[in-house]
PDB file of N, CA and C in Angstrom:
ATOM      1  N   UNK A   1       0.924 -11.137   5.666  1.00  0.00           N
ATOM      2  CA  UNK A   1       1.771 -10.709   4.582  1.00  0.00           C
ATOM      3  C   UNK A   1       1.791  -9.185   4.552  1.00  0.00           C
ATOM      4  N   UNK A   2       3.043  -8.626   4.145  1.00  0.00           N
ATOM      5  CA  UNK A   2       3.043  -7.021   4.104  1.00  0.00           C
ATOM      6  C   UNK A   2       3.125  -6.718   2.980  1.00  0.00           C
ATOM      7  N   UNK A   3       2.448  -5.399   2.254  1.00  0.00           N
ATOM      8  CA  UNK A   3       2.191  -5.021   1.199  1.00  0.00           C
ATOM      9  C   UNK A   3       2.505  -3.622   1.275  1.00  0.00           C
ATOM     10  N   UNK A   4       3.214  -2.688   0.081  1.00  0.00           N
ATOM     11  CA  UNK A   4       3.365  -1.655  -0.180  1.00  0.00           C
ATOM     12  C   UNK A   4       2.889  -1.504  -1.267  1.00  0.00           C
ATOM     13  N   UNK A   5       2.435  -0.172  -0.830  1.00  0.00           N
ATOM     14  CA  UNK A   5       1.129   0.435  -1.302  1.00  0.00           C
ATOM     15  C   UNK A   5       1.650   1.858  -1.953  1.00  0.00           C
ATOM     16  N   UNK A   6       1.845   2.006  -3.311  1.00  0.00           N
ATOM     17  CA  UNK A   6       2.006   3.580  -3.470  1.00  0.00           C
ATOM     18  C   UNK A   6       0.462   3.886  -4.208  1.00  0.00           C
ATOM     19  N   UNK A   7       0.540   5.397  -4.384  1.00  0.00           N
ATOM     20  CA  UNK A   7      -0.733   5.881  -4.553  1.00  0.00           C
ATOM     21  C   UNK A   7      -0.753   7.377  -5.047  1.00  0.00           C
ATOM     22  N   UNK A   8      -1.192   7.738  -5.894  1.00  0.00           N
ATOM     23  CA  UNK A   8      -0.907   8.761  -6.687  1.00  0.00           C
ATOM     24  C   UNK A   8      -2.260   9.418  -7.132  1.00  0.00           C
ATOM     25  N   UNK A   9      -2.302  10.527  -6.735  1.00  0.00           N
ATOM     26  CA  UNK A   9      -4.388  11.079  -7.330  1.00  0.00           C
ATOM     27  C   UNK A   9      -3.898  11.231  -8.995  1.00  0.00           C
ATOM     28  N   UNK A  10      -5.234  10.993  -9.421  1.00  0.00           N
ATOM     29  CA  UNK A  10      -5.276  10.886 -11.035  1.00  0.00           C
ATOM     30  C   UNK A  10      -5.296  12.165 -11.168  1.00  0.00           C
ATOM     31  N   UNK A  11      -5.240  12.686 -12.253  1.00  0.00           N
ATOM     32  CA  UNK A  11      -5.549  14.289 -13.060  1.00  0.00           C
ATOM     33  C   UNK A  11      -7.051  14.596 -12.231  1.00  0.00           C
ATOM     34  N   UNK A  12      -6.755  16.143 -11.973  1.00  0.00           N
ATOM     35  CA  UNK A  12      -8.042  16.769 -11.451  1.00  0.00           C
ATOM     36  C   UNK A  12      -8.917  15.871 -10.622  1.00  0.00           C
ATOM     37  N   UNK A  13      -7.848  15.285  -9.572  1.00  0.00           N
ATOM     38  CA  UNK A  13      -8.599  14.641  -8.198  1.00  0.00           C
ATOM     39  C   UNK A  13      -8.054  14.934  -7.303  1.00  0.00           C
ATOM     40  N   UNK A  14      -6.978  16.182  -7.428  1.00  0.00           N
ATOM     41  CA  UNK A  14      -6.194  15.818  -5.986  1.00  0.00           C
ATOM     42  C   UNK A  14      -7.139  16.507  -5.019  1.00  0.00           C
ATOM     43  N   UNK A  15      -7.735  17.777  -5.357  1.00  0.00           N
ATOM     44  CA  UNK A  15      -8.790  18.351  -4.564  1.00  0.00           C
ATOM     45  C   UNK A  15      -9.670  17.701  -3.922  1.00  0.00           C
ATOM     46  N   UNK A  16     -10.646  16.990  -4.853  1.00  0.00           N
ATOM     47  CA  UNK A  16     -11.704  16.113  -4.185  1.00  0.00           C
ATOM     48  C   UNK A  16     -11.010  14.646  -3.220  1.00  0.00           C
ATOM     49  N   UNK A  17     -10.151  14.176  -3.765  1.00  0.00           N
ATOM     50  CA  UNK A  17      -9.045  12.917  -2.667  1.00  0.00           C
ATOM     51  C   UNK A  17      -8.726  13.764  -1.382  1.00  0.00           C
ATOM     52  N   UNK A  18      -7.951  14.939  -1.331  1.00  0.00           N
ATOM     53  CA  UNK A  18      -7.266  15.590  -0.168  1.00  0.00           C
ATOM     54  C   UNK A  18      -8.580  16.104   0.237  1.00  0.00           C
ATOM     55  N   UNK A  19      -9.920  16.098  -0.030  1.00  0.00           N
ATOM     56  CA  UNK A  19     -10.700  17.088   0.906  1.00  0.00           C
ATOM     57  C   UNK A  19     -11.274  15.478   1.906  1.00  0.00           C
ATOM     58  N   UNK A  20     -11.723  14.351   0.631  1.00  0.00           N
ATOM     59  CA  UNK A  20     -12.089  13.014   1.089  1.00  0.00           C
ATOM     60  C   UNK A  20     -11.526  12.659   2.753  1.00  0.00           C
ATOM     61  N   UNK A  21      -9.844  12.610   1.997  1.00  0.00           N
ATOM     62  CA  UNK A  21      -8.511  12.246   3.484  1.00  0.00           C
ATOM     63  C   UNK A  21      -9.050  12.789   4.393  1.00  0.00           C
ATOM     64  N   UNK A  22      -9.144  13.979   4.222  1.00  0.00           N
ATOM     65  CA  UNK A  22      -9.149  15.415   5.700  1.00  0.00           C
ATOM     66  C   UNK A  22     -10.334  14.566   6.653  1.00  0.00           C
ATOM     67  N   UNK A  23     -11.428  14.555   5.540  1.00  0.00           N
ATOM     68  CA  UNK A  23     -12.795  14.091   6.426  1.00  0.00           C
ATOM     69  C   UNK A  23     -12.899  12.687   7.114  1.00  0.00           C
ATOM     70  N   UNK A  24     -12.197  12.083   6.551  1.00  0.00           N
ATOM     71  CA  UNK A  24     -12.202  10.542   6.860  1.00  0.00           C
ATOM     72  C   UNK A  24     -11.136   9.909   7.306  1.00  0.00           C
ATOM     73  N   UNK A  25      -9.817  10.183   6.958  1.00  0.00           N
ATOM     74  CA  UNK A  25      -8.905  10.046   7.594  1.00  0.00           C
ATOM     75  C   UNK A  25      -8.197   8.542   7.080  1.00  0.00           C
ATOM     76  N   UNK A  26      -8.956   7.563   5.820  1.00  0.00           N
ATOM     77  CA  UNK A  26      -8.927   6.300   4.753  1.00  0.00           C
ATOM     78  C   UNK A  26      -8.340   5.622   6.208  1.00  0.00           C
ATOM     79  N   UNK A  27      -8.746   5.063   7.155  1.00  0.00           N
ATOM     80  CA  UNK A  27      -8.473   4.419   7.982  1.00  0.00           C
ATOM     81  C   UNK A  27      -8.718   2.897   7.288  1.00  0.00           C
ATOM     82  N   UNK A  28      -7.660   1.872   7.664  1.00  0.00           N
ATOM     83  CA  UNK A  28      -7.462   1.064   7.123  1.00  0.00           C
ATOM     84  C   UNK A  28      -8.934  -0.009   7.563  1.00  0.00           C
ATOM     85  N   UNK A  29      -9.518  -1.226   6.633  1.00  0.00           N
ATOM     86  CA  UNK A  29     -10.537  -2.051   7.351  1.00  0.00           C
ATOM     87  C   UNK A  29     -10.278  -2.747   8.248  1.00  0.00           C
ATOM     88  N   UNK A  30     -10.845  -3.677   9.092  1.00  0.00           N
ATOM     89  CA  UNK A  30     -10.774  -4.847  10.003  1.00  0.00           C
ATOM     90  C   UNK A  30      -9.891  -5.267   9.677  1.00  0.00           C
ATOM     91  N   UNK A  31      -9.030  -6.056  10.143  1.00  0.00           N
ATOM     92  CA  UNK A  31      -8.312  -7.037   9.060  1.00  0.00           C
ATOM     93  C   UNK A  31      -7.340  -6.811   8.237  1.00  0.00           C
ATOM     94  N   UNK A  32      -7.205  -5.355   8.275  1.00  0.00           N
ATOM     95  CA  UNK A  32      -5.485  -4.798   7.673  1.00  0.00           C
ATOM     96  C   UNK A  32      -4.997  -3.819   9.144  1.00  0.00           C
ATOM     97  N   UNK A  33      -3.594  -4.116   9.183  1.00  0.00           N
ATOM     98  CA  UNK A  33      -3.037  -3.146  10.130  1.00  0.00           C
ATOM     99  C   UNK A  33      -2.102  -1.807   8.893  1.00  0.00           C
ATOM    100  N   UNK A  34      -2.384  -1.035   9.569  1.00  0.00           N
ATOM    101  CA  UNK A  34      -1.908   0.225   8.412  1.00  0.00           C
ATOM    102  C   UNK A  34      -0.184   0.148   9.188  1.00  0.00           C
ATOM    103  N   UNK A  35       0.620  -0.227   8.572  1.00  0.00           N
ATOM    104  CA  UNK A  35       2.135   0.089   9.439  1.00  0.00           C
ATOM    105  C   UNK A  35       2.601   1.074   9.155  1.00  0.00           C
ATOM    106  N   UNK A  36       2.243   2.290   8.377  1.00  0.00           N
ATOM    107  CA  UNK A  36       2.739   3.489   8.251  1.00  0.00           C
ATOM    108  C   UNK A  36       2.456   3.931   7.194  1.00  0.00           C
ATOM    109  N   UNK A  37       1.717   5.306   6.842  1.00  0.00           N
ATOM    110  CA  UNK A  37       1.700   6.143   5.350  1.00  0.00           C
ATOM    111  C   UNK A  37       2.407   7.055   5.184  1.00  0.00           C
ATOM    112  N   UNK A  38       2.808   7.453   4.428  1.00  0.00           N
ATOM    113  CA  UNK A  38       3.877   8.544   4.091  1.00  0.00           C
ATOM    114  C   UNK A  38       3.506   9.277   3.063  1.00  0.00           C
ATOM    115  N   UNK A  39       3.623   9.942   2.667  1.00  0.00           N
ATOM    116  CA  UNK A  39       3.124  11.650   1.491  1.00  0.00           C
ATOM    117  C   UNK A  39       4.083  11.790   1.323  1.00  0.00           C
ATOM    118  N   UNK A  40       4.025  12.123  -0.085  1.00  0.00           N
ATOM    119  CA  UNK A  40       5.600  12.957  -0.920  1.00  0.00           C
ATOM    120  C   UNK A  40       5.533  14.412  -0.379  1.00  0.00           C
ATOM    121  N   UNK A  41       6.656  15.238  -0.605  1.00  0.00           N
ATOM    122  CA  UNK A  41       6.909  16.366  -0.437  1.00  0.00           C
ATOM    123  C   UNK A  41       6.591  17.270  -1.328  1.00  0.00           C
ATOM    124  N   UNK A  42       6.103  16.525  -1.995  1.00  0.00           N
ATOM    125  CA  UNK A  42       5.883  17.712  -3.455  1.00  0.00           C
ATOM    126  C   UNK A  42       4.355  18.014  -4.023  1.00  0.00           C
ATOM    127  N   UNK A  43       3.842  17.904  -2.703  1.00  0.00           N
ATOM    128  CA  UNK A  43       2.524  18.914  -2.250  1.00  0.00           C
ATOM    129  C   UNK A  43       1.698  17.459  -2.480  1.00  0.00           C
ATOM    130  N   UNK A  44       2.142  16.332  -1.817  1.00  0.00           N
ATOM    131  CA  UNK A  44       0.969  15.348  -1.423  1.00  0.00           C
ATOM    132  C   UNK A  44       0.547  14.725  -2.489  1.00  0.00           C
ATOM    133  N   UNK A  45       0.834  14.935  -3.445  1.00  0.00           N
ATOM    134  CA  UNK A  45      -0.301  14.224  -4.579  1.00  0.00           C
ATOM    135  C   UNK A  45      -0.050  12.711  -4.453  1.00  0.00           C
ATOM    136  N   UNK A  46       0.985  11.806  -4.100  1.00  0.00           N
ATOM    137  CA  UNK A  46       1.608  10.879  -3.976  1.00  0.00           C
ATOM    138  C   UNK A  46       2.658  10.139  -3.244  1.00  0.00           C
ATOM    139  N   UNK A  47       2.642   9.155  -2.968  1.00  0.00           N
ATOM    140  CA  UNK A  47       2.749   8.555  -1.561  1.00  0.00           C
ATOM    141  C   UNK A  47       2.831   7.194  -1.381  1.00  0.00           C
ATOM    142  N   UNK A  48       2.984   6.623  -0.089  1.00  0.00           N
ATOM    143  CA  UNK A  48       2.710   4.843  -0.307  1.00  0.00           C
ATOM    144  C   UNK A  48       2.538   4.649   0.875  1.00  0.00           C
ATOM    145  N   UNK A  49       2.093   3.449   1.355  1.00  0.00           N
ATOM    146  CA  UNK A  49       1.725   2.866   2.587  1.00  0.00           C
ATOM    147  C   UNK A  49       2.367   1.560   2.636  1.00  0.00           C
ATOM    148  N   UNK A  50       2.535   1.432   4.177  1.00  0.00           N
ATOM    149  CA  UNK A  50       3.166  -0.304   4.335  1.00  0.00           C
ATOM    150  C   UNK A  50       1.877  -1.113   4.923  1.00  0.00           C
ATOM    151  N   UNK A  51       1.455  -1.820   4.778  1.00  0.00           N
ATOM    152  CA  UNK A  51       0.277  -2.280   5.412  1.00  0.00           C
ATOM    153  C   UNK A  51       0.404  -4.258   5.769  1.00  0.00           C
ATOM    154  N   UNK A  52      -0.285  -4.713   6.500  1.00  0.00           N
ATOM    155  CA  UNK A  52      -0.130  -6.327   7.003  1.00  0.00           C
ATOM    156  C   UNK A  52      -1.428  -6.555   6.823  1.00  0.00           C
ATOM    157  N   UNK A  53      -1.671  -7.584   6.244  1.00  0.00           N
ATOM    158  CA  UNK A  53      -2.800  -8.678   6.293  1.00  0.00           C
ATOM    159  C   UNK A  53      -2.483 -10.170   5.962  1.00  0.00           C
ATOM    160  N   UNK A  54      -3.641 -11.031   6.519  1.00  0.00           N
ATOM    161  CA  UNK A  54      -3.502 -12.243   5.738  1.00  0.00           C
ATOM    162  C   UNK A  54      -4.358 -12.524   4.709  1.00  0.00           C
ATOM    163  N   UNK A  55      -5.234 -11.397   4.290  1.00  0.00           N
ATOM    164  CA  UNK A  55      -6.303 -11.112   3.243  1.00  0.00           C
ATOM    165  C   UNK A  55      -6.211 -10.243   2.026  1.00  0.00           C
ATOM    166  N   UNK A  56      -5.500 -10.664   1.164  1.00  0.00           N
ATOM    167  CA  UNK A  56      -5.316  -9.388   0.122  1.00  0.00           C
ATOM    168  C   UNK A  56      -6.596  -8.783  -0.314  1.00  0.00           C
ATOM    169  N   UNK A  57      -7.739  -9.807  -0.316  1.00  0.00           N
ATOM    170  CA  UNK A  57      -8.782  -9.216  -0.818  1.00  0.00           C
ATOM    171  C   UNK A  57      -9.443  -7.712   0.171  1.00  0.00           C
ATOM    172  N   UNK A  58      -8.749  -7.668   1.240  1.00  0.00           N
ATOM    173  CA  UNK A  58      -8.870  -6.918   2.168  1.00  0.00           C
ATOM    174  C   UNK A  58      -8.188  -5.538   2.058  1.00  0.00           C
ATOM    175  N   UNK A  59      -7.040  -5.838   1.261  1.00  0.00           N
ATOM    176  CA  UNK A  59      -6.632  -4.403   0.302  1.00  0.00           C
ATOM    177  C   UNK A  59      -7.147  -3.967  -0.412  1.00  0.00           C
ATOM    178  N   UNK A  60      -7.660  -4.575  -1.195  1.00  0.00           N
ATOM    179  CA  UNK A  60      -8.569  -4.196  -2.491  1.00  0.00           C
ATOM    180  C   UNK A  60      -9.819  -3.367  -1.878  1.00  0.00           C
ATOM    181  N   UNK A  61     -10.155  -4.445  -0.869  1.00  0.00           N
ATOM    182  CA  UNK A  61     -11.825  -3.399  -0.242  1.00  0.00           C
ATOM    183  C   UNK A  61     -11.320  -1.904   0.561  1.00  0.00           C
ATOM    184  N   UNK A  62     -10.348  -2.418   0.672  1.00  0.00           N
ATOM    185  CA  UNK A  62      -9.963  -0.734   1.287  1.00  0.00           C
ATOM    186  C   UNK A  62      -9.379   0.409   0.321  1.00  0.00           C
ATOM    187  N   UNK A  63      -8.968  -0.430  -0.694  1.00  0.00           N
ATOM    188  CA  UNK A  63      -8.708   0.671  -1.976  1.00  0.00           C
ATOM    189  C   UNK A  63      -9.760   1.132  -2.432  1.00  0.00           C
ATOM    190  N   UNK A  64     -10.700   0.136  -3.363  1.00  0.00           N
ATOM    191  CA  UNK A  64     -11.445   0.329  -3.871  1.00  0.00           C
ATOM    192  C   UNK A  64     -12.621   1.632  -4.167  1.00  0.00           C
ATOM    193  N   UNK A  65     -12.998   2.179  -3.238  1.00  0.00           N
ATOM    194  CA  UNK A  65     -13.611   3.378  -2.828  1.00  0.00           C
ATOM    195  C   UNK A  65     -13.034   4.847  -3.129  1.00  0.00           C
ATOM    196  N   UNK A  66     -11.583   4.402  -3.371  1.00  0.00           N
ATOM    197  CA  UNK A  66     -10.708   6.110  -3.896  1.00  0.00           C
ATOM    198  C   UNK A  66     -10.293   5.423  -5.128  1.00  0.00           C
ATOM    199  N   UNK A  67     -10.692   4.459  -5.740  1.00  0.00           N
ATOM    200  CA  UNK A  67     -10.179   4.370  -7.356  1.00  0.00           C
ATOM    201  C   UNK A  67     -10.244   5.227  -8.068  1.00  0.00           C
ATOM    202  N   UNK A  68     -11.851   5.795  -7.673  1.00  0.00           N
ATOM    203  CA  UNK A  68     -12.218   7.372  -8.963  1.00  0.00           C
ATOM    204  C   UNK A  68     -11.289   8.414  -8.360  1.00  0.00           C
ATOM    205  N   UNK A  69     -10.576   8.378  -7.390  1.00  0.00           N
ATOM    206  CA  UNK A  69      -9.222   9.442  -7.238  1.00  0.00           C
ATOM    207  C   UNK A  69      -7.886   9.378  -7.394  1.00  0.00           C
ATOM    208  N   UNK A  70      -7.515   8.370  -7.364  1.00  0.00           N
ATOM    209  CA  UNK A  70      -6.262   7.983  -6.915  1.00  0.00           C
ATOM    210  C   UNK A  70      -5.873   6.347  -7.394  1.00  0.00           C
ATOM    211  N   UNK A  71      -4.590   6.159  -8.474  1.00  0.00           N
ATOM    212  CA  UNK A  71      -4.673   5.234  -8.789  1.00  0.00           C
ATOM    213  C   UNK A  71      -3.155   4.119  -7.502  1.00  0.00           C
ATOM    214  N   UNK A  72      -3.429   3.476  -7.814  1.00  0.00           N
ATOM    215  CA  UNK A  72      -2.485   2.665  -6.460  1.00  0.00           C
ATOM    216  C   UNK A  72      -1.547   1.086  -7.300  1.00  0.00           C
ATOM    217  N   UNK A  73      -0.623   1.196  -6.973  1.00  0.00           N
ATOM    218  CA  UNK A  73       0.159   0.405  -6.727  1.00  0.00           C
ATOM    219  C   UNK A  73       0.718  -0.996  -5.787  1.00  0.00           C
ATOM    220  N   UNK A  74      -0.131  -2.302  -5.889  1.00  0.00           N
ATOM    221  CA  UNK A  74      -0.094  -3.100  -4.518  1.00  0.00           C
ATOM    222  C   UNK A  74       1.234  -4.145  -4.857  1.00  0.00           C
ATOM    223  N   UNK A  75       2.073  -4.035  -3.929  1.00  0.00           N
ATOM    224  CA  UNK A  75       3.443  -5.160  -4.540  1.00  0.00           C
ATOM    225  C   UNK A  75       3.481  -5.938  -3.121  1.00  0.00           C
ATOM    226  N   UNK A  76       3.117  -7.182  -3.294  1.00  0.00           N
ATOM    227  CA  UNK A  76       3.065  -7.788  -1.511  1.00  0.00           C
ATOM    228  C   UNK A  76       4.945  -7.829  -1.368  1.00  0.00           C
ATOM    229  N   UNK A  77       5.557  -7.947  -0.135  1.00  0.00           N
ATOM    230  CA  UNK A  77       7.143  -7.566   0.022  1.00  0.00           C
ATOM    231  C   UNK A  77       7.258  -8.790   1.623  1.00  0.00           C
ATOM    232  N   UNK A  78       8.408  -8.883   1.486  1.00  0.00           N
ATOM    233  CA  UNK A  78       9.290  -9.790   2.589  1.00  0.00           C
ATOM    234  C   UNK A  78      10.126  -8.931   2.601  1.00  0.00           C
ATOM    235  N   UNK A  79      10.646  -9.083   4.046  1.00  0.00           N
ATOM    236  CA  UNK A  79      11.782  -8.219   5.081  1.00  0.00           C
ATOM    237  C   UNK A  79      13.179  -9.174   4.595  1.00  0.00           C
ATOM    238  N   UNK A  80      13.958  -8.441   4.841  1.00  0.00           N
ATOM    239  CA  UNK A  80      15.553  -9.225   4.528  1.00  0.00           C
ATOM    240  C   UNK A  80      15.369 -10.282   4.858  1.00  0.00           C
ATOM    241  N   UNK A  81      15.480 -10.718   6.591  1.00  0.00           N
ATOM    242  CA  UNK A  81      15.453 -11.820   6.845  1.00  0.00           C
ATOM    243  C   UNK A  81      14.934 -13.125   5.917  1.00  0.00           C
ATOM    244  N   UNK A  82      13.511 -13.011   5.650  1.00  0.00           N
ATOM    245  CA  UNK A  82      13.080 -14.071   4.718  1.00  0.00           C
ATOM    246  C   UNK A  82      13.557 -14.065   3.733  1.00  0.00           C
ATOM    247  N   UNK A  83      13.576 -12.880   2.856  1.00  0.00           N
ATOM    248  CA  UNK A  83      14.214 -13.037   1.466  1.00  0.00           C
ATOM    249  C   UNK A  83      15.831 -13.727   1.687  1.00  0.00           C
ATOM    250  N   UNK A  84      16.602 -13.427   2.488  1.00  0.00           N
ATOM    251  CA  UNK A  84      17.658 -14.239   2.511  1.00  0.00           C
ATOM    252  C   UNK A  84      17.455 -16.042   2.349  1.00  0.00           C
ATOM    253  N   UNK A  85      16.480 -16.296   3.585  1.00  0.00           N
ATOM    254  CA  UNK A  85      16.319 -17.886   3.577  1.00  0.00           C
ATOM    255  C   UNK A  85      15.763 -18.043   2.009  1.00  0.00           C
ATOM    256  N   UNK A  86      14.612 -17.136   1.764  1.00  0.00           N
ATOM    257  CA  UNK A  86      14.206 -17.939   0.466  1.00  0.00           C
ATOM    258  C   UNK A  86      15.472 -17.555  -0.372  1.00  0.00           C
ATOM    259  N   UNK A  87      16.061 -16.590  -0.690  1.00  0.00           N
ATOM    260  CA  UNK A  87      17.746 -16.991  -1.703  1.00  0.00           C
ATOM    261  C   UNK A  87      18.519 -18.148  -1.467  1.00  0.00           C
ATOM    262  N   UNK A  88      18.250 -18.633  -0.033  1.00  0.00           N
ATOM    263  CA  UNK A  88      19.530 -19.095   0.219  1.00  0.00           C
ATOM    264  C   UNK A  88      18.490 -20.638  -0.302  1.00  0.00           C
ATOM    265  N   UNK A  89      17.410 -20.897  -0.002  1.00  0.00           N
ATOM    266  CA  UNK A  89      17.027 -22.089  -0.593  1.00  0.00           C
ATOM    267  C   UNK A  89      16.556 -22.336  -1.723  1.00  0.00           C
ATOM    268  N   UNK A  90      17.016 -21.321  -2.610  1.00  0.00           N
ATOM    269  CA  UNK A  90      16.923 -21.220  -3.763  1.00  0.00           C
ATOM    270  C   UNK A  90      18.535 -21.581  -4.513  1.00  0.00           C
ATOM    271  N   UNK A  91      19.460 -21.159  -4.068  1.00  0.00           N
ATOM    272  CA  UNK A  91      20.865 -21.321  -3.954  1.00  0.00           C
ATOM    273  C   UNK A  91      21.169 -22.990  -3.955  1.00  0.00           C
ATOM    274  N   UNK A  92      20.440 -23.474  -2.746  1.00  0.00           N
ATOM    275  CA  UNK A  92      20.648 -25.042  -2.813  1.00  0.00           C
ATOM    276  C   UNK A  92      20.106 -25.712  -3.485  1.00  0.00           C
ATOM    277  N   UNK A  93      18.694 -25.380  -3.786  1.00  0.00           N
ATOM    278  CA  UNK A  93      18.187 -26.461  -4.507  1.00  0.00           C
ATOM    279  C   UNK A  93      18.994 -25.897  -5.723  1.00  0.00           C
ATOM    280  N   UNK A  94      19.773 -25.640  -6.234  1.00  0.00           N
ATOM    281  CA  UNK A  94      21.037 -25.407  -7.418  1.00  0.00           C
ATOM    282  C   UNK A  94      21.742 -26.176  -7.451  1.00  0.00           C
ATOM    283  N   UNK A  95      22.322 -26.149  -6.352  1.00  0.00           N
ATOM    284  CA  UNK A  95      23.830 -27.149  -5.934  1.00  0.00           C
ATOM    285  C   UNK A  95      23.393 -28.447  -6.630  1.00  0.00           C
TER     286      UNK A  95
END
């Protein structure tokens, strides 16, 4: 399942979060593939990630550790393709 991830440092964390990043680099755990992070333009404070697992609890353990910095946003998401079939069998069971 793919999940987007936004993420935003709380008041008076962006320092200690952006020095955290630099050193560590929040590489995703076992068991999640990171499909891309992205940073806002408006000096980093906030951002989102696309990420795959079949373990949500596996997001959480990888969040968890920058909570005291950065609060996050997890919305699991489907690509067009599926969301079409599931509309469209949502559509029939109507008919």
């Amino acid at each position: 399942m793919k999940f987007v991830i936004t993420w935003t440092c709380l008041p008076g964390q962006y320092k200690p979060a952006i020095s955290r990043f630099l050193e560590t680099g929040a590489p995703p755990p076992t068991g999640v593939k990171m499909l891309g992070r992205y940073h806002g333009l408006e000096g980093s404070s906030s951002g989102f990630i696309v990420a795959e697992t079949g373990e949500a609890k596996a997001i959480y353990a990888w969040l968890a550790p920058w909570m005291e910095n950065v609060s996050f946003t997890v919305t699991p998401v489907v690509e067009d393709a599926e969301a079409a079939q599931l509309l469209q069998n949502a559509r029939s069971a109507k008919a």
